[in-house]
N, C-alpha and C. Protein backbone atom coordinates (compact mmCIF):
# COMPACT_ATOMS: atom_id res chain seq x y z
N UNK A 1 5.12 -7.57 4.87
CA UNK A 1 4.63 -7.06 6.13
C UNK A 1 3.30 -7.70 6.52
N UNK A 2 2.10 -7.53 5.68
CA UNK A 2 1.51 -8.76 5.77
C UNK A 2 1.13 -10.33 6.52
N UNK A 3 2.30 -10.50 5.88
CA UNK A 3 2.79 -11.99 6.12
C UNK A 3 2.75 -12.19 7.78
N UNK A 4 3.37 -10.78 8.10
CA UNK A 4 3.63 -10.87 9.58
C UNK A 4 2.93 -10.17 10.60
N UNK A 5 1.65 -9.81 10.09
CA UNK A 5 0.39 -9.75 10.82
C UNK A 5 -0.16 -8.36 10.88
N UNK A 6 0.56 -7.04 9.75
CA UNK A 6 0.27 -5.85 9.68
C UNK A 6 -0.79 -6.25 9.04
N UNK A 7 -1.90 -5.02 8.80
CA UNK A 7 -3.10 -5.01 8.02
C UNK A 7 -3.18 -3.38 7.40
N UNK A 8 -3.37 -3.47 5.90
CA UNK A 8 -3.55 -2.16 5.34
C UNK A 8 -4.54 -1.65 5.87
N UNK A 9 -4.40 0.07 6.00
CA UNK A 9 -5.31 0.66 6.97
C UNK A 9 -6.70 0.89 5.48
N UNK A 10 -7.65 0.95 5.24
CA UNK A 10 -8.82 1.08 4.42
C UNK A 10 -10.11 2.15 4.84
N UNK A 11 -10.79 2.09 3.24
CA UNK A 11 -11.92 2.69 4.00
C UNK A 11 -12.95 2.10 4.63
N UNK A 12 -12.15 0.53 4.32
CA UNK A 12 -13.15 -0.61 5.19
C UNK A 12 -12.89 -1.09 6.32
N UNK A 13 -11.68 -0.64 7.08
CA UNK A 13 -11.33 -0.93 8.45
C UNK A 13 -10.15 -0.24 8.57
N UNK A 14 -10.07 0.19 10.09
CA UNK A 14 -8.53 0.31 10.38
C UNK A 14 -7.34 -0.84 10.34
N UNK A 15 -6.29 -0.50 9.96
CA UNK A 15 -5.41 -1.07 9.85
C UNK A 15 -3.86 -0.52 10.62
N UNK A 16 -2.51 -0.95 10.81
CA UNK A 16 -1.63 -0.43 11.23
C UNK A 16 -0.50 -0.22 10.37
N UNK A 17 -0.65 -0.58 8.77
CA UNK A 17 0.06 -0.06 7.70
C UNK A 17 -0.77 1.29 7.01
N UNK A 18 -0.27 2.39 7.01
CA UNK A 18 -1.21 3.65 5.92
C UNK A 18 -0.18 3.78 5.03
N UNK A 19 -0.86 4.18 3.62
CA UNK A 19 -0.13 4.55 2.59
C UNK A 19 -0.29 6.14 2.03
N UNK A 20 0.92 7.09 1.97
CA UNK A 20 0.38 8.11 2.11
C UNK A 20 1.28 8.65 0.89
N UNK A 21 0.69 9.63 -0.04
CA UNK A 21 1.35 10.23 -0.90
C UNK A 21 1.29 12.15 -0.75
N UNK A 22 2.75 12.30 -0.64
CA UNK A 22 3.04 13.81 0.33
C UNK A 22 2.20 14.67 -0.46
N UNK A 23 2.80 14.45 -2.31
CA UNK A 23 2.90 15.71 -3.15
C UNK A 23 0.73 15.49 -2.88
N UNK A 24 0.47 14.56 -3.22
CA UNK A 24 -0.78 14.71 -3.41
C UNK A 24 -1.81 15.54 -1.65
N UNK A 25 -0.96 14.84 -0.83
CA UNK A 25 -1.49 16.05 0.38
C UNK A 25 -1.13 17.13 0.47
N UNK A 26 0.17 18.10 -0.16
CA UNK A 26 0.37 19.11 -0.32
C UNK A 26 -1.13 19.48 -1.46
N UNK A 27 -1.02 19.05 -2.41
CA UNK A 27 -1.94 19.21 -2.92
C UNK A 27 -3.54 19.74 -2.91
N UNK A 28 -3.69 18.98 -1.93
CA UNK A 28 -5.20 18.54 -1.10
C UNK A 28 -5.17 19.93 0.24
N UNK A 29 -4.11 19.81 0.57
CA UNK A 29 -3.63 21.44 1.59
C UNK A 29 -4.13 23.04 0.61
N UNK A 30 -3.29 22.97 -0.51
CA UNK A 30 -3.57 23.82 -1.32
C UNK A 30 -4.64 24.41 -1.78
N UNK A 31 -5.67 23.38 -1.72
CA UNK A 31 -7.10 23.33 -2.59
C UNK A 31 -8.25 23.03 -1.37
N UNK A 32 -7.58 23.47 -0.67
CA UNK A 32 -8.71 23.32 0.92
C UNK A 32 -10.08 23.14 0.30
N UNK A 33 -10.56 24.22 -0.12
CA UNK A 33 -11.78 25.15 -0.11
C UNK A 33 -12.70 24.26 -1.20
N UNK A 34 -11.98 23.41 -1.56
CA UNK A 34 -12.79 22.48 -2.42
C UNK A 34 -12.93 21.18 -2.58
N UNK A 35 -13.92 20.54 -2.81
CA UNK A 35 -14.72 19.18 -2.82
C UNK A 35 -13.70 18.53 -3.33
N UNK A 36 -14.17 17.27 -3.07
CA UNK A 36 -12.41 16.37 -3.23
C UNK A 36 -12.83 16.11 -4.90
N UNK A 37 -13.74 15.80 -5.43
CA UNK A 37 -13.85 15.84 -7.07
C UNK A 37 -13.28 16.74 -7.81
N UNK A 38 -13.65 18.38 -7.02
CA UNK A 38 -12.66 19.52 -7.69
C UNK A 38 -11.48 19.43 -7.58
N UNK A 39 -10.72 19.52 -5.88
CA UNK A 39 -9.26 19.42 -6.30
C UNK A 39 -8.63 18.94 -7.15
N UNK A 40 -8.99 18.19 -7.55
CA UNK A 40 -8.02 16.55 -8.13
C UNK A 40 -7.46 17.49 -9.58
N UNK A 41 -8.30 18.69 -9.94
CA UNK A 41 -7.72 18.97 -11.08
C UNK A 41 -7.38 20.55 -10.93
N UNK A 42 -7.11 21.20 -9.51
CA UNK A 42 -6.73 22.73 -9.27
C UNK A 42 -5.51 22.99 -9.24
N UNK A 43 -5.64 23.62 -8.49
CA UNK A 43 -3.26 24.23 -8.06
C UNK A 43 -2.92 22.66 -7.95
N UNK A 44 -1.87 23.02 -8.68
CA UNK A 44 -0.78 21.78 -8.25
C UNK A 44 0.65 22.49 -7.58
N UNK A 45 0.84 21.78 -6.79
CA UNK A 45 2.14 21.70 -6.02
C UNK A 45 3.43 22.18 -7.36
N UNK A 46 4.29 22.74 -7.30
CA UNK A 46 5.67 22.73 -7.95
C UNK A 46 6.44 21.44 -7.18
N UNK A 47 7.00 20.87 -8.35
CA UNK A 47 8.03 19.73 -7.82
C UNK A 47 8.97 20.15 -7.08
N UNK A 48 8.84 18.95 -6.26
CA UNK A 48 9.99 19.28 -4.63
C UNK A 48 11.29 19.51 -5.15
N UNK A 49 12.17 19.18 -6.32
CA UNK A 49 13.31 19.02 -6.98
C UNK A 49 13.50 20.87 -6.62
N UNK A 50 12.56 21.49 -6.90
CA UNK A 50 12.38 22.70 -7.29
C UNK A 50 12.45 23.33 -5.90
N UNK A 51 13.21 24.73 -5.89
CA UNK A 51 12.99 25.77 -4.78
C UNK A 51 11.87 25.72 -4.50
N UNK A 52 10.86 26.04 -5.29
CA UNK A 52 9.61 26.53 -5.21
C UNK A 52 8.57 25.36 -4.57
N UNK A 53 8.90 24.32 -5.21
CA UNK A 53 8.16 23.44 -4.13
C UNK A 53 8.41 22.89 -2.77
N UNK A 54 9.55 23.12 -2.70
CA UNK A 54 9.85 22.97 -1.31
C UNK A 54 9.54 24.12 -0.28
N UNK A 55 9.58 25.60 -0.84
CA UNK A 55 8.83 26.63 0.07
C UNK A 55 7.57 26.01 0.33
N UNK A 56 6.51 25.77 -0.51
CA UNK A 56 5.43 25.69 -0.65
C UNK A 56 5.45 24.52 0.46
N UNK A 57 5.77 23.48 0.55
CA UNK A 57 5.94 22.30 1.21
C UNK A 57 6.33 22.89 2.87
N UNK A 58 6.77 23.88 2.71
CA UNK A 58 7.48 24.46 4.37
C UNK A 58 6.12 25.16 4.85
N UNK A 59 5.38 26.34 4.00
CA UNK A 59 4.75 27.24 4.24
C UNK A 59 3.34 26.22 4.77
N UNK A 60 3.40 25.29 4.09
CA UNK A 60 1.97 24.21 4.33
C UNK A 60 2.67 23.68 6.02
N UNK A 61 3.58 23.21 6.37
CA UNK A 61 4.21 22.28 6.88
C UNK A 61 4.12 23.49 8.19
N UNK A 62 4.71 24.81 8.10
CA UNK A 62 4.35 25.71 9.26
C UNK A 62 3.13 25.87 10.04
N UNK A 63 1.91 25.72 9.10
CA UNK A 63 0.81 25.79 9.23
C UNK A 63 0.32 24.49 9.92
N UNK A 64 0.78 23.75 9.74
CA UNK A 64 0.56 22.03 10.43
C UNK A 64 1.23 21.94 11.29
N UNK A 65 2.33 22.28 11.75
CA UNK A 65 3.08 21.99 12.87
C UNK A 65 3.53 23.58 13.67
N UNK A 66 2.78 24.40 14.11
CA UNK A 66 3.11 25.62 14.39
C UNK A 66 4.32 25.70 15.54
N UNK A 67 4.20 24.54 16.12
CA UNK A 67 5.25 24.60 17.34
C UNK A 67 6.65 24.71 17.14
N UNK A 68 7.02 23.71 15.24
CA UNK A 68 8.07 23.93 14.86
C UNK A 68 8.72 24.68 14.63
N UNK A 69 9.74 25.52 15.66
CA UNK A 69 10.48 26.81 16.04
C UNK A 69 11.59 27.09 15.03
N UNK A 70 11.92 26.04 14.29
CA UNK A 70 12.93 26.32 12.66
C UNK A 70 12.36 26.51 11.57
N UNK A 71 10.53 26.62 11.59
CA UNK A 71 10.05 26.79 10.02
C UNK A 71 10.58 25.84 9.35
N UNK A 72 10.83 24.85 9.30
CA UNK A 72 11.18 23.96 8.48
C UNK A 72 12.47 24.16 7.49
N UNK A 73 12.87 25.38 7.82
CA UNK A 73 14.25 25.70 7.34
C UNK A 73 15.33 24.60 7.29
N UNK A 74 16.22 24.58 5.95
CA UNK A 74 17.18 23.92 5.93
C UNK A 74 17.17 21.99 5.67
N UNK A 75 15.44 21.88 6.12
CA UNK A 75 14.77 20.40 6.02
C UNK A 75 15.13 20.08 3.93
N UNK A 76 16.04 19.09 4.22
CA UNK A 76 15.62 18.36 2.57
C UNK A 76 14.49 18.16 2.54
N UNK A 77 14.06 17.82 0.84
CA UNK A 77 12.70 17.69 -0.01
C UNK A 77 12.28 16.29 0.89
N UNK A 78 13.31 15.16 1.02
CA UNK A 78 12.92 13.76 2.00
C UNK A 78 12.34 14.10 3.10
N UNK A 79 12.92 14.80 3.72
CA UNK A 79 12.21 15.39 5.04
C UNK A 79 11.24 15.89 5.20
N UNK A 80 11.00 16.62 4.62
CA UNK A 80 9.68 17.93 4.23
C UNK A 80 8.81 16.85 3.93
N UNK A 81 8.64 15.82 2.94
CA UNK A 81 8.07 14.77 2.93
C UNK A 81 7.76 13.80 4.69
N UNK A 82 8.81 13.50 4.51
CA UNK A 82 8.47 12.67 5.60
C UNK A 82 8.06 13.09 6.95
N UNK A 83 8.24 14.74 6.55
CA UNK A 83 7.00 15.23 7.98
C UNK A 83 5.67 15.25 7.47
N UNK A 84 5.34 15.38 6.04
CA UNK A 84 3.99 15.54 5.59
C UNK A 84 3.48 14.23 5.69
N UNK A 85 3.89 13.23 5.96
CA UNK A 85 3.18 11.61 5.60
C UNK A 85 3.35 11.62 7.50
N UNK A 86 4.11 12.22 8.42
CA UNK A 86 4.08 11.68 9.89
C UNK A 86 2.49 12.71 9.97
N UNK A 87 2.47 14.14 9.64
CA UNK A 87 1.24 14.76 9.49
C UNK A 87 -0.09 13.52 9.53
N UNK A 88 0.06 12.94 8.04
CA UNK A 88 -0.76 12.24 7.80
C UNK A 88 -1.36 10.89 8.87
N UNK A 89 -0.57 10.79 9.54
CA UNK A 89 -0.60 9.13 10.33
C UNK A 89 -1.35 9.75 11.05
N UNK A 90 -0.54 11.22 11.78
CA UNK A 90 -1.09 11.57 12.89
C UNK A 90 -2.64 11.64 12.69
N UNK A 91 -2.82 12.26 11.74
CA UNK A 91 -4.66 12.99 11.44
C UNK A 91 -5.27 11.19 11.49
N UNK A 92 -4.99 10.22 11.06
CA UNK A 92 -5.55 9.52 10.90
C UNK A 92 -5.63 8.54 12.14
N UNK A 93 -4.43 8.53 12.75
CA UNK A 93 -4.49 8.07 14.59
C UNK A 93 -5.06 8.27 15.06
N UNK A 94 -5.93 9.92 15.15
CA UNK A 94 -6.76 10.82 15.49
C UNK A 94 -7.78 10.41 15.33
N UNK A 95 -8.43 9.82 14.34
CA UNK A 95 -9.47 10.02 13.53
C UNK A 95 -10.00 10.95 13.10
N UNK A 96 -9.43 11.72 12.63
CA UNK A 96 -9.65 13.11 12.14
C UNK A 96 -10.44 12.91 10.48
N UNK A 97 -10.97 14.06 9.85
CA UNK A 97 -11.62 13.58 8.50
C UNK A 97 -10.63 12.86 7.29
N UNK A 98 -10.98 12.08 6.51
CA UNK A 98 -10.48 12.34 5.30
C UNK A 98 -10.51 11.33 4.51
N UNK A 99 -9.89 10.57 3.61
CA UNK A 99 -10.76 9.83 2.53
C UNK A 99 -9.22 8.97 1.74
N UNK A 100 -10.06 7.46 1.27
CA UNK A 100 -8.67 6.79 0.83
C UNK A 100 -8.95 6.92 -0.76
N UNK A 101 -8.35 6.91 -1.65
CA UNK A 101 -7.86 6.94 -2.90
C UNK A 101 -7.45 5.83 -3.42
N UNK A 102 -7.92 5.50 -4.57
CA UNK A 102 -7.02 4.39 -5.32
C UNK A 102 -7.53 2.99 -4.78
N UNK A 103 -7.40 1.86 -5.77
CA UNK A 103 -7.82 0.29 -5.57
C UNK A 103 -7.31 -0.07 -4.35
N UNK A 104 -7.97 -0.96 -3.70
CA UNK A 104 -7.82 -1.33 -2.71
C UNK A 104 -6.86 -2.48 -2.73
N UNK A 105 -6.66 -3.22 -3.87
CA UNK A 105 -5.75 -4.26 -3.89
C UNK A 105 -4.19 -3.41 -3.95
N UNK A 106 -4.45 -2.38 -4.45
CA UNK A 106 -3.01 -1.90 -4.39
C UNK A 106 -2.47 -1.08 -3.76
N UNK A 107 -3.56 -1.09 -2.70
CA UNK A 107 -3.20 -0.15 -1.43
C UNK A 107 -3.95 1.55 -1.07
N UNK A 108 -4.41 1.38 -0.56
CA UNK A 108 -5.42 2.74 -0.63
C UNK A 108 -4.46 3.90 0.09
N UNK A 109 -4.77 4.83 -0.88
CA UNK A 109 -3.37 5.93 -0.30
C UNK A 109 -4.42 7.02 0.68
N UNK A 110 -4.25 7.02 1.55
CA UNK A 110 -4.94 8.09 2.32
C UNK A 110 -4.98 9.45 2.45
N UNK A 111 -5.52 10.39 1.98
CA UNK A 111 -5.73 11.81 1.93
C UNK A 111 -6.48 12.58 3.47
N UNK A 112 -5.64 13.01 4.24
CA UNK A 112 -6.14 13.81 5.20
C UNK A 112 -7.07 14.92 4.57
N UNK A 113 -8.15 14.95 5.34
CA UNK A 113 -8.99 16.26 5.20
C UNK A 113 -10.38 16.10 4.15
């Protein structure tokens, strides 16, 4: 992608590729109330495989998208995902707060909030 003139989005410039990891923004949702040094080691998410993480993934996902009139009902674990990473683009289209993660050569994963 690269090659063909995308640029990874950074904490050193915007770009029009973002790399976003769901479970870890569910995560980061969960643990609002705390400094991004604390989260990293508070509630963790239950795996999406799991009932339980996929409520959790809806109940966050209601709260982010209130307009959505199905609660996220019936959405596979892919989906539920792939509304939490469209979440993510959006906040960051926005310029809304939040912070990139991880080496930059290997792609900085972006954390809303």
């Amino acid at each position: 992608l690269q090659k063909s003139g995308y640029r990874l989005a950074s904490k050193s410039g915007k770009g029009n590729l973002l790399e976003v990891h769901p479970t870890i923004i569910i995560k980061r949702k969960m643990n609002e109330s705390l400094e991004p040094r604390q989260w990293i080691n508070a509630l963790r998410p239950a795996s999406k495989q799991k009932r339980q993480g996929r409520e959790e993934r809806r109940r966050i996902l209601v709260a982010l998208f209130p307009k959505q009139t199905d609660g996220f009902e019936g959405w596979g674990k892919d989906c539920l995902d792939a509304a939490i990473a469209a979440w993510a683009a959006w906040q960051y289209a926005k310029g809304a707060e939040g912070f990139f993660a991880g080496p930059v050569e290997e792609g900085h994963i972006y954390i809303p909030g």
